[in-house]
C-alpha atoms as a PDB file:
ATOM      1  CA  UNK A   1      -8.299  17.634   0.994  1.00  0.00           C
ATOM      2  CA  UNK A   2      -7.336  21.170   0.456  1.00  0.00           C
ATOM      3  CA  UNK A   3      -3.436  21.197   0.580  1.00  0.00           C
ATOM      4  CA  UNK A   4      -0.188  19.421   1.215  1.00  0.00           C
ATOM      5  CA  UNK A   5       2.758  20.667   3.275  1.00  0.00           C
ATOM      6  CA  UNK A   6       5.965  18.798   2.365  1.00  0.00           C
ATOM      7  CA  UNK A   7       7.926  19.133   5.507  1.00  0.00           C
ATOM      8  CA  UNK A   8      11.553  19.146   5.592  1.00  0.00           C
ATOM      9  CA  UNK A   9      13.047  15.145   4.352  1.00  0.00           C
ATOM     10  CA  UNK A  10      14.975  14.988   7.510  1.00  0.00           C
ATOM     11  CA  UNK A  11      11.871  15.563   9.655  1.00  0.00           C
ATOM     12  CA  UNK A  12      11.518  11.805   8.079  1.00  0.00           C
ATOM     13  CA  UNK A  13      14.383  10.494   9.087  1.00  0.00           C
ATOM     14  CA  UNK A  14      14.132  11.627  12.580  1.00  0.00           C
ATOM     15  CA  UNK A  15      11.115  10.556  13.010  1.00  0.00           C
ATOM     16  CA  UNK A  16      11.960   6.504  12.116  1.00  0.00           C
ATOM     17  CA  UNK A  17      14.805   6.950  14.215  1.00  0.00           C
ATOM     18  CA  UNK A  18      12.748   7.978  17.077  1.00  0.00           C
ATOM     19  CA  UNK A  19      10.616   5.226  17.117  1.00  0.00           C
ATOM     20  CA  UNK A  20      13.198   2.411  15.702  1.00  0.00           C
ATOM     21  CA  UNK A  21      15.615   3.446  18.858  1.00  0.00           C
ATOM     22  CA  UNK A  22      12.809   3.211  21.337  1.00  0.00           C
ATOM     23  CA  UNK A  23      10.551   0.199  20.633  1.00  0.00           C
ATOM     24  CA  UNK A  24      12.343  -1.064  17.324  1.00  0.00           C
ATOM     25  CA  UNK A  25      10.513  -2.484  14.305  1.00  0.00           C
ATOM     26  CA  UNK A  26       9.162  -5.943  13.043  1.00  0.00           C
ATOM     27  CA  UNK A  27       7.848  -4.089  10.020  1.00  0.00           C
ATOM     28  CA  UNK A  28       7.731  -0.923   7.951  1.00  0.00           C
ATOM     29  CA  UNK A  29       4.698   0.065   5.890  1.00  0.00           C
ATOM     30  CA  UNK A  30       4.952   3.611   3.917  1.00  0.00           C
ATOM     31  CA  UNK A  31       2.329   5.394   2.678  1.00  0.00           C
ATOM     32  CA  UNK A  32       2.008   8.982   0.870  1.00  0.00           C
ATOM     33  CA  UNK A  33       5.851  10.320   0.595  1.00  0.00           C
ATOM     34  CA  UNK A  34       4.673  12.777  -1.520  1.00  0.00           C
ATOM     35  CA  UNK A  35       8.343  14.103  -3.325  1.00  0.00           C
ATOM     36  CA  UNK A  36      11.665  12.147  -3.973  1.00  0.00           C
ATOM     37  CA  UNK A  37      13.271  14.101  -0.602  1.00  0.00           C
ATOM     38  CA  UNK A  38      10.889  12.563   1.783  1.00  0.00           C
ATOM     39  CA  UNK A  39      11.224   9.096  -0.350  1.00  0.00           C
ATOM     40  CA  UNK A  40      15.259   9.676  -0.814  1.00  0.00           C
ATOM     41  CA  UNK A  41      15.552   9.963   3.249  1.00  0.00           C
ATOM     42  CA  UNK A  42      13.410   7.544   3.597  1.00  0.00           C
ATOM     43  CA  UNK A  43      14.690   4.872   1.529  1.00  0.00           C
ATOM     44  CA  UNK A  44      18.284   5.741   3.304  1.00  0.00           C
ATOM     45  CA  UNK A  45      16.594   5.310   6.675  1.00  0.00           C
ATOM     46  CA  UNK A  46      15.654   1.809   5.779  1.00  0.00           C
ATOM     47  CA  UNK A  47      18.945   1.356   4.121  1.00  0.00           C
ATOM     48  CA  UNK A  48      21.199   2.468   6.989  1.00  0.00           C
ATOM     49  CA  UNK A  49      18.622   0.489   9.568  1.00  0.00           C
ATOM     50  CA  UNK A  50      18.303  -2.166   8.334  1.00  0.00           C
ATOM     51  CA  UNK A  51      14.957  -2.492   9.132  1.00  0.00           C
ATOM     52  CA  UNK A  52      12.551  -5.889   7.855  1.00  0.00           C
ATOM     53  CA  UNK A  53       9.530  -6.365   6.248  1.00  0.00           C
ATOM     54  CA  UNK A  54       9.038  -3.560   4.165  1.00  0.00           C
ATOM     55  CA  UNK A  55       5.676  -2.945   2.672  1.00  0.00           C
ATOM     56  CA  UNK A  56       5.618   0.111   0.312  1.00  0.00           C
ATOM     57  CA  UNK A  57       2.231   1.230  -0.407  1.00  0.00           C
ATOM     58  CA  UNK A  58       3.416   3.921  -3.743  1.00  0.00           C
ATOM     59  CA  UNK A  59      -0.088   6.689  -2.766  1.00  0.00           C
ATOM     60  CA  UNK A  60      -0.120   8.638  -5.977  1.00  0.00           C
ATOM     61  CA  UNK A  61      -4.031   9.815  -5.736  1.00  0.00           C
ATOM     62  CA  UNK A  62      -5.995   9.722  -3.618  1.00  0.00           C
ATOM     63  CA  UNK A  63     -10.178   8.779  -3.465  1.00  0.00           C
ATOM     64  CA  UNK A  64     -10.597  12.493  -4.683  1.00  0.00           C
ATOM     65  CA  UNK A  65      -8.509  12.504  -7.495  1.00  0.00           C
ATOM     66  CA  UNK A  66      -5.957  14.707  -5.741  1.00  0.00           C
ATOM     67  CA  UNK A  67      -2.248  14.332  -6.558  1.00  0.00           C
ATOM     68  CA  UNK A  68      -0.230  13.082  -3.496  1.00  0.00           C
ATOM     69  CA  UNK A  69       2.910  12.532  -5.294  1.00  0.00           C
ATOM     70  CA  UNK A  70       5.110  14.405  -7.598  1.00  0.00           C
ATOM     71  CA  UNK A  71       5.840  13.496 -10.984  1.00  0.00           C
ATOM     72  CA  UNK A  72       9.475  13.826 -10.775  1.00  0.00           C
ATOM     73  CA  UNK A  73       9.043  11.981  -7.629  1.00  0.00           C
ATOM     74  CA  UNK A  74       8.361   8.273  -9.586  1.00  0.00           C
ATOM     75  CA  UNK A  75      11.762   7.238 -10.615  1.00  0.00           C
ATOM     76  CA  UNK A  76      13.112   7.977  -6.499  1.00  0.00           C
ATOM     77  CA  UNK A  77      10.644   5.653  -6.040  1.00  0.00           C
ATOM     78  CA  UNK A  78      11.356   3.018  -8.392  1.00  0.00           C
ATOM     79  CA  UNK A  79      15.153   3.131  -8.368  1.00  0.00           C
ATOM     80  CA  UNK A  80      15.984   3.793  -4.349  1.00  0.00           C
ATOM     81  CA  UNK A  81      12.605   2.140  -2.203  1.00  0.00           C
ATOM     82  CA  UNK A  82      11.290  -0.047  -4.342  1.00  0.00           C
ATOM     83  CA  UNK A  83      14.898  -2.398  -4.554  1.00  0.00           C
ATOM     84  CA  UNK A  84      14.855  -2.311  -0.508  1.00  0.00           C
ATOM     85  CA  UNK A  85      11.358  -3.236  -0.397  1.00  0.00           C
ATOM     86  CA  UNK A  86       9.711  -6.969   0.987  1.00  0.00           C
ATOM     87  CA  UNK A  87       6.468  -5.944  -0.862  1.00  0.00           C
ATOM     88  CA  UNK A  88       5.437  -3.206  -3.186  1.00  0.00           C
ATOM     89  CA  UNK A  89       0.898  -3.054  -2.916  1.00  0.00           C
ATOM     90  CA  UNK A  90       0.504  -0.383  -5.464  1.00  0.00           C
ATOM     91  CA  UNK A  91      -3.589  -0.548  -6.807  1.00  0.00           C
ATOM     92  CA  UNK A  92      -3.906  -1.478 -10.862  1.00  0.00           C
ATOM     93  CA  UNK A  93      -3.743   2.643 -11.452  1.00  0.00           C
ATOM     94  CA  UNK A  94      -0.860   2.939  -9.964  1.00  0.00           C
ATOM     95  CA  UNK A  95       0.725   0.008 -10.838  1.00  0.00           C
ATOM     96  CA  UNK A  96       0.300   0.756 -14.872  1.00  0.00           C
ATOM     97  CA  UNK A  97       1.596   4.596 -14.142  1.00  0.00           C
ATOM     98  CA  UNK A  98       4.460   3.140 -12.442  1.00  0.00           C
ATOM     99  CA  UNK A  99       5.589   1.251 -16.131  1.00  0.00           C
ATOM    100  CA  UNK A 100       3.835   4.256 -18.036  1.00  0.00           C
ATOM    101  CA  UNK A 101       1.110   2.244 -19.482  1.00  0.00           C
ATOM    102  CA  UNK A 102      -2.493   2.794 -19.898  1.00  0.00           C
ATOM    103  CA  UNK A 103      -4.291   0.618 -17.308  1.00  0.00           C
ATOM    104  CA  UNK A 104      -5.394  -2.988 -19.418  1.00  0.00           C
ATOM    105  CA  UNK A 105      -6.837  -5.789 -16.827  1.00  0.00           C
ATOM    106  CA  UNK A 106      -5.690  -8.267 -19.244  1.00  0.00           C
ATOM    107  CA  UNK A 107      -1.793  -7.655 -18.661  1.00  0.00           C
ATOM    108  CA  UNK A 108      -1.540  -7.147 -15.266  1.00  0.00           C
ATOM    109  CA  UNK A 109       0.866 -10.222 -14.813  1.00  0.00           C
ATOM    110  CA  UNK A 110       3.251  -8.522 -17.697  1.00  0.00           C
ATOM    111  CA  UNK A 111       3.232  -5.420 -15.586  1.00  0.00           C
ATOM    112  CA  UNK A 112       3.633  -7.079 -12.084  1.00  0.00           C
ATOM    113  CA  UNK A 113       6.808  -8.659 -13.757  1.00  0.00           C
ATOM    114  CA  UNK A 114       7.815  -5.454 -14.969  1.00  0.00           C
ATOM    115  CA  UNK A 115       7.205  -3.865 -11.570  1.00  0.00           C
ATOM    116  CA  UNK A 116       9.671  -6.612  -9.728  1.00  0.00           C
ATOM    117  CA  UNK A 117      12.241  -6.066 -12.244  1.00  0.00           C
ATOM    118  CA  UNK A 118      12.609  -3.272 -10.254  1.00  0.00           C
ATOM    119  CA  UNK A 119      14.014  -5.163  -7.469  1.00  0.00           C
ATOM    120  CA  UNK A 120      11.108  -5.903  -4.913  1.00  0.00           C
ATOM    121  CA  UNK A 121      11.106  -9.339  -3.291  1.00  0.00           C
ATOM    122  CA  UNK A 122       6.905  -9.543  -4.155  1.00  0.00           C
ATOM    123  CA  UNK A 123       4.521  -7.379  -6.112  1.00  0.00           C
ATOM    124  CA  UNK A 124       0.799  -7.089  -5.410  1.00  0.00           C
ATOM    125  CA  UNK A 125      -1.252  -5.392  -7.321  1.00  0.00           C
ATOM    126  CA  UNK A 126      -4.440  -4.721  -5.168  1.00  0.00           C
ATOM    127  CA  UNK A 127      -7.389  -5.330  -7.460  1.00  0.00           C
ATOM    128  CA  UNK A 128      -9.835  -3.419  -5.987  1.00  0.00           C
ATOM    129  CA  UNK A 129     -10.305  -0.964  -8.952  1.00  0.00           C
ATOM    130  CA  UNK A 130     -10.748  -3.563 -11.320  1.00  0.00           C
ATOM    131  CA  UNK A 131     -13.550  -6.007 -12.663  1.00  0.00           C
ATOM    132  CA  UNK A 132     -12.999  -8.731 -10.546  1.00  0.00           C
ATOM    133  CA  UNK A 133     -11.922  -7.338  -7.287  1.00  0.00           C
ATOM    134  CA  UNK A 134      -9.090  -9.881  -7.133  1.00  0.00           C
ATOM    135  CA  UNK A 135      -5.461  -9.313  -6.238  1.00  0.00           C
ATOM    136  CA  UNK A 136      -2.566 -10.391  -8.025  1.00  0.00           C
ATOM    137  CA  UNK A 137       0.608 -11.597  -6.186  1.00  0.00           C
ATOM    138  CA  UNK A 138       3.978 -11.819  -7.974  1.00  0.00           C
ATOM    139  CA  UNK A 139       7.242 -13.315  -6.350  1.00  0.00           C
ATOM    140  CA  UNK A 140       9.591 -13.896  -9.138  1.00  0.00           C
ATOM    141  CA  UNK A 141       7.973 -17.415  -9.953  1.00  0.00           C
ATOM    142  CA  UNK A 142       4.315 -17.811  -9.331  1.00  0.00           C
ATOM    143  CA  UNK A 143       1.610 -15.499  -9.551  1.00  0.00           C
ATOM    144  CA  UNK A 144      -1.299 -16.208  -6.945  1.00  0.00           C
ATOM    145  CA  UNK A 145      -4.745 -14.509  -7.487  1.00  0.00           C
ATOM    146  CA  UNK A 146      -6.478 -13.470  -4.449  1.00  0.00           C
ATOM    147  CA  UNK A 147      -9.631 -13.340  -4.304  1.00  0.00           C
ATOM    148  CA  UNK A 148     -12.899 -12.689  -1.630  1.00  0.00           C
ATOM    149  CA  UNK A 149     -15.894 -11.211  -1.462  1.00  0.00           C
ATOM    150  CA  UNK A 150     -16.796  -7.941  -3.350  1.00  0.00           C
ATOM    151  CA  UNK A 151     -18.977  -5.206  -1.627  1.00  0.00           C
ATOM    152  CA  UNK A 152     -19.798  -2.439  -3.658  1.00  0.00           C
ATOM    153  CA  UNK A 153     -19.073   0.633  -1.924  1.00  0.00           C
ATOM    154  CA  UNK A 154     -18.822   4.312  -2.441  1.00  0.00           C
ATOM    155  CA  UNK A 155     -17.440   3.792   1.526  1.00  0.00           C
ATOM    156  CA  UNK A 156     -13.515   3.275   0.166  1.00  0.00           C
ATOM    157  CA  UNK A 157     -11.325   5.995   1.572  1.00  0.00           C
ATOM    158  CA  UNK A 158      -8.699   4.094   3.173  1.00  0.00           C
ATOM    159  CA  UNK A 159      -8.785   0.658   1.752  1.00  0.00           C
ATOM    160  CA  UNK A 160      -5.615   0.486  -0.053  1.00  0.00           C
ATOM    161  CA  UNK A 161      -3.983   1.832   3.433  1.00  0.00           C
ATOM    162  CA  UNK A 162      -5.330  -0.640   5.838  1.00  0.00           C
ATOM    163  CA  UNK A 163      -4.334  -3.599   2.791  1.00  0.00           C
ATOM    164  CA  UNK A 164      -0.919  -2.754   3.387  1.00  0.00           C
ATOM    165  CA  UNK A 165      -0.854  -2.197   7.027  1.00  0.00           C
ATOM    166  CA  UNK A 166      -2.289  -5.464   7.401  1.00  0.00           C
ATOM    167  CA  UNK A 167      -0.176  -6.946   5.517  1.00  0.00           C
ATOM    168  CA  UNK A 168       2.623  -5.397   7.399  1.00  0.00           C
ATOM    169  CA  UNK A 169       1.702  -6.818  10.469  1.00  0.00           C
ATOM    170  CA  UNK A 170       1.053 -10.236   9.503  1.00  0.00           C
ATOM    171  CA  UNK A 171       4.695 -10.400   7.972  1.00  0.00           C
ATOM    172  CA  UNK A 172       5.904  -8.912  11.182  1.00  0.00           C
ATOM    173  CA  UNK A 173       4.039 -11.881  12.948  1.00  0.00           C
ATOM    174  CA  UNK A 174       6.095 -14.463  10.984  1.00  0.00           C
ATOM    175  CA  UNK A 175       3.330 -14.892   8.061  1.00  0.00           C
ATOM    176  CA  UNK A 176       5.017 -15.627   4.446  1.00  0.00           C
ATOM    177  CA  UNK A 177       3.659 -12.941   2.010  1.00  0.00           C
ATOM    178  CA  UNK A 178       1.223 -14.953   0.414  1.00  0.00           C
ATOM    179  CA  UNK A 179      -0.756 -15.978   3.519  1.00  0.00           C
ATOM    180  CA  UNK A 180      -0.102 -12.243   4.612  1.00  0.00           C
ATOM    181  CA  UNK A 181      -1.696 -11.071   1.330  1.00  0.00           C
ATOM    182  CA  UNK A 182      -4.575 -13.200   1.855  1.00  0.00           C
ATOM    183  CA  UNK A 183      -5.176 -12.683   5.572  1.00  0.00           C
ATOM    184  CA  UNK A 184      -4.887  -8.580   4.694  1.00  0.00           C
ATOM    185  CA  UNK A 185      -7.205  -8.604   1.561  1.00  0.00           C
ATOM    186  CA  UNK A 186      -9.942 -10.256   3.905  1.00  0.00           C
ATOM    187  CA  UNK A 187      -9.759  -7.573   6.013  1.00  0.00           C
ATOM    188  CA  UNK A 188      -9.342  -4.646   3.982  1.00  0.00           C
ATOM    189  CA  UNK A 189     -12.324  -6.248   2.126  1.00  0.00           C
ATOM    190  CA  UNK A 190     -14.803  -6.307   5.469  1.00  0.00           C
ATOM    191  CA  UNK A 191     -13.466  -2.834   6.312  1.00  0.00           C
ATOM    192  CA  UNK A 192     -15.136  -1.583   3.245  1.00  0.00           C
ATOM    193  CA  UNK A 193     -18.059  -3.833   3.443  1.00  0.00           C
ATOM    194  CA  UNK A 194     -18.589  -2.198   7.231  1.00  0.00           C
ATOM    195  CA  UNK A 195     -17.684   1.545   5.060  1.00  0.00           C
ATOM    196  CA  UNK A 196     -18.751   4.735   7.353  1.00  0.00           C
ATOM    197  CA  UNK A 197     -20.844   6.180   4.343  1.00  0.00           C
ATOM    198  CA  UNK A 198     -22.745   8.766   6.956  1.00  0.00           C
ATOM    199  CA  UNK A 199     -19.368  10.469   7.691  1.00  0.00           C
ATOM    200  CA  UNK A 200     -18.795  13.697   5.682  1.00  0.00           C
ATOM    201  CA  UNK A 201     -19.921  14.350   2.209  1.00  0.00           C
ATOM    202  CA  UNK A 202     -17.065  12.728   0.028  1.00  0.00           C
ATOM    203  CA  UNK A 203     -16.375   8.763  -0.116  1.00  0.00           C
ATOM    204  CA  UNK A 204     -16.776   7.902   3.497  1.00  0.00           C
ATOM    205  CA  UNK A 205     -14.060   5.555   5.187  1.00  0.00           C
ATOM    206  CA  UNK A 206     -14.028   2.334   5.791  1.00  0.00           C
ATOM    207  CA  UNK A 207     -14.045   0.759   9.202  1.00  0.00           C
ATOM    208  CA  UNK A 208     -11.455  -1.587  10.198  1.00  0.00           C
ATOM    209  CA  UNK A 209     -13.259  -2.854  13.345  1.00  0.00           C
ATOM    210  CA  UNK A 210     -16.387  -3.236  11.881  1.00  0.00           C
ATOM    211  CA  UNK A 211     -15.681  -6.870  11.758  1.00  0.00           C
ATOM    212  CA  UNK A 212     -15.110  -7.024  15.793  1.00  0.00           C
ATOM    213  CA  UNK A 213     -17.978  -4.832  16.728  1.00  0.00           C
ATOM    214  CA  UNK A 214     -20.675  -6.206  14.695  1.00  0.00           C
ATOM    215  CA  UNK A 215     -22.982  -7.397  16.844  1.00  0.00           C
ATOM    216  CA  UNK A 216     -21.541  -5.481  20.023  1.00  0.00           C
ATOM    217  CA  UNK A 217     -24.026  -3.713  21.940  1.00  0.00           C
ATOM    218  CA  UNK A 218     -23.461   0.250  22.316  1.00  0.00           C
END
C-alpha cells in the first residue's frame, strides 16, 4: 500500500442504495471505512434501511502495519455502527485499541464484554493473532471458544476479511451466529492454510478456494 483516497461519505451512501434498490440485501459486512464520514453515512444507511445481519469488521491496520483508520474516527465507530450491528469481528489488536488497553490474552472475555456494552448483539474477537489461534464469541450470556486447526503462515493478507464475509453469508443463509462463527473460522482458517505465498513480495494472500480446487486438475 502506498496511499488512501477518502472519497466523498455520500459516495457511500449511494453506493448501498444502488445495490439495496436493485437486488436488496440478506446481509451487510463492512470493512475499512477509514474516517467517521464514511462510517457516519454509513451507519445512517443501515439505520434508514433497515438492512439485517450486520457484520462489522472495525480494519484499523492492515498486514503492513499501515493505518486504515483515523484516530478520531474510533468513537463514530463505537457510538453510531457498532449499536446497529448483528456482529462486531474485530482481531485481539483491535479489539484491546477499541477499550484503550494494551493487548493481554488473559482478559479477552473482560474486553469482549466491554466491547458489547457498546450495543452489538455478538462480539467475536478473531484469535488469529494470538497464542492459541482460537476465537472468542460473546452474546450477552455465554462465551463460546472457537477453535480449529492452526497453520502457520506468513500467507495472511486477507484472513480477517474473508472471516467476516463468511460469516455474513452464513447469517444471511439463516445460520445463528455461533454456527456462523464456526462454519466462517473453518474457512478463513483453510484459506490461509492454502496462502498464495509466491504472489508479490509482502505477506501473500490467502486463497479462499483453495479448499474446492485442491485436487482439481489445471
Amino acid at each position: 500500500m502506498t496511499d488512501i483516497h477518502a472519497f466523498p461519505p455520500q459516495v457511500a451512501v449511494e453506493q448501498i442504495e444502488a445495490v439495496v434498490s436493485d437486488i436488496g440485501a440478506d446481509a451487510v459486512k463492512t470493512g475499512m471505512l477509514f474516517n467517521a464520514g464514511i462510517i457516519s453515512a454509513v451507519a445512517e444507511s443501515v439505520e434508514r434501511l433497515r438492512l439485517p445481519n450486520v457484520v462489522v469488521d472495525p480494519v484499523m491496520v492492515a498486514e503492513s502495519g499501515a493505518v486504515l483508520l483515523e484516530p478520531d474516527a474510533v468513537d463514530t465507530y463505537k457510538n453510531g455502527l457498532f449499536p446497529l450491528a448483528t456482529v462486531i469481528t474485530p482481531n485481539v489488536d483491535e479489539a484491546f485499541a477499541l477499550v484503550g488497553e494494551e493487548v493481554d490474552e488473559d482478559r479477552m472475555e473482560d474486553c469482549a464484554v466491554t466491547l458489547y456494552a457498546l450495543g452489538p448483539e455478538v462480539v467475536v474477537i478473531t484469535g488469529g493473532h494470538t497464542s492459541s489461534g482460537a476465537d472468542l464469541l460473546y452474546d450477552g450470556e455465554d462465551f463460546v471458544r472457537i477453535e480449529g486447526p492452526v497453520y502457520p503462515s506468513e500467507n495472511t493478507h486477507g484472513a480477517g476479511c474473508t472471516y467476516s464475509s463468511a460469516l455474513a453469508s452464513f447469517l444471511a443463509h439463516g445460520f445463528g451466529p455461533v454456527e456462523a462463527a464456526r462454519r466462517a473460522h473453518a474457512i478463513a482458517s483453510e484459506a490461509v492454510e492454502h496462502g498464495l505465498g509466491e504472489i508479490g513480495r509482502g505477506a501473500g494472500p490467502v486463497h479462499a478456494l483453495g479448499k474446492v480446487l485442491e485436487g482439481v486438475e489445471e
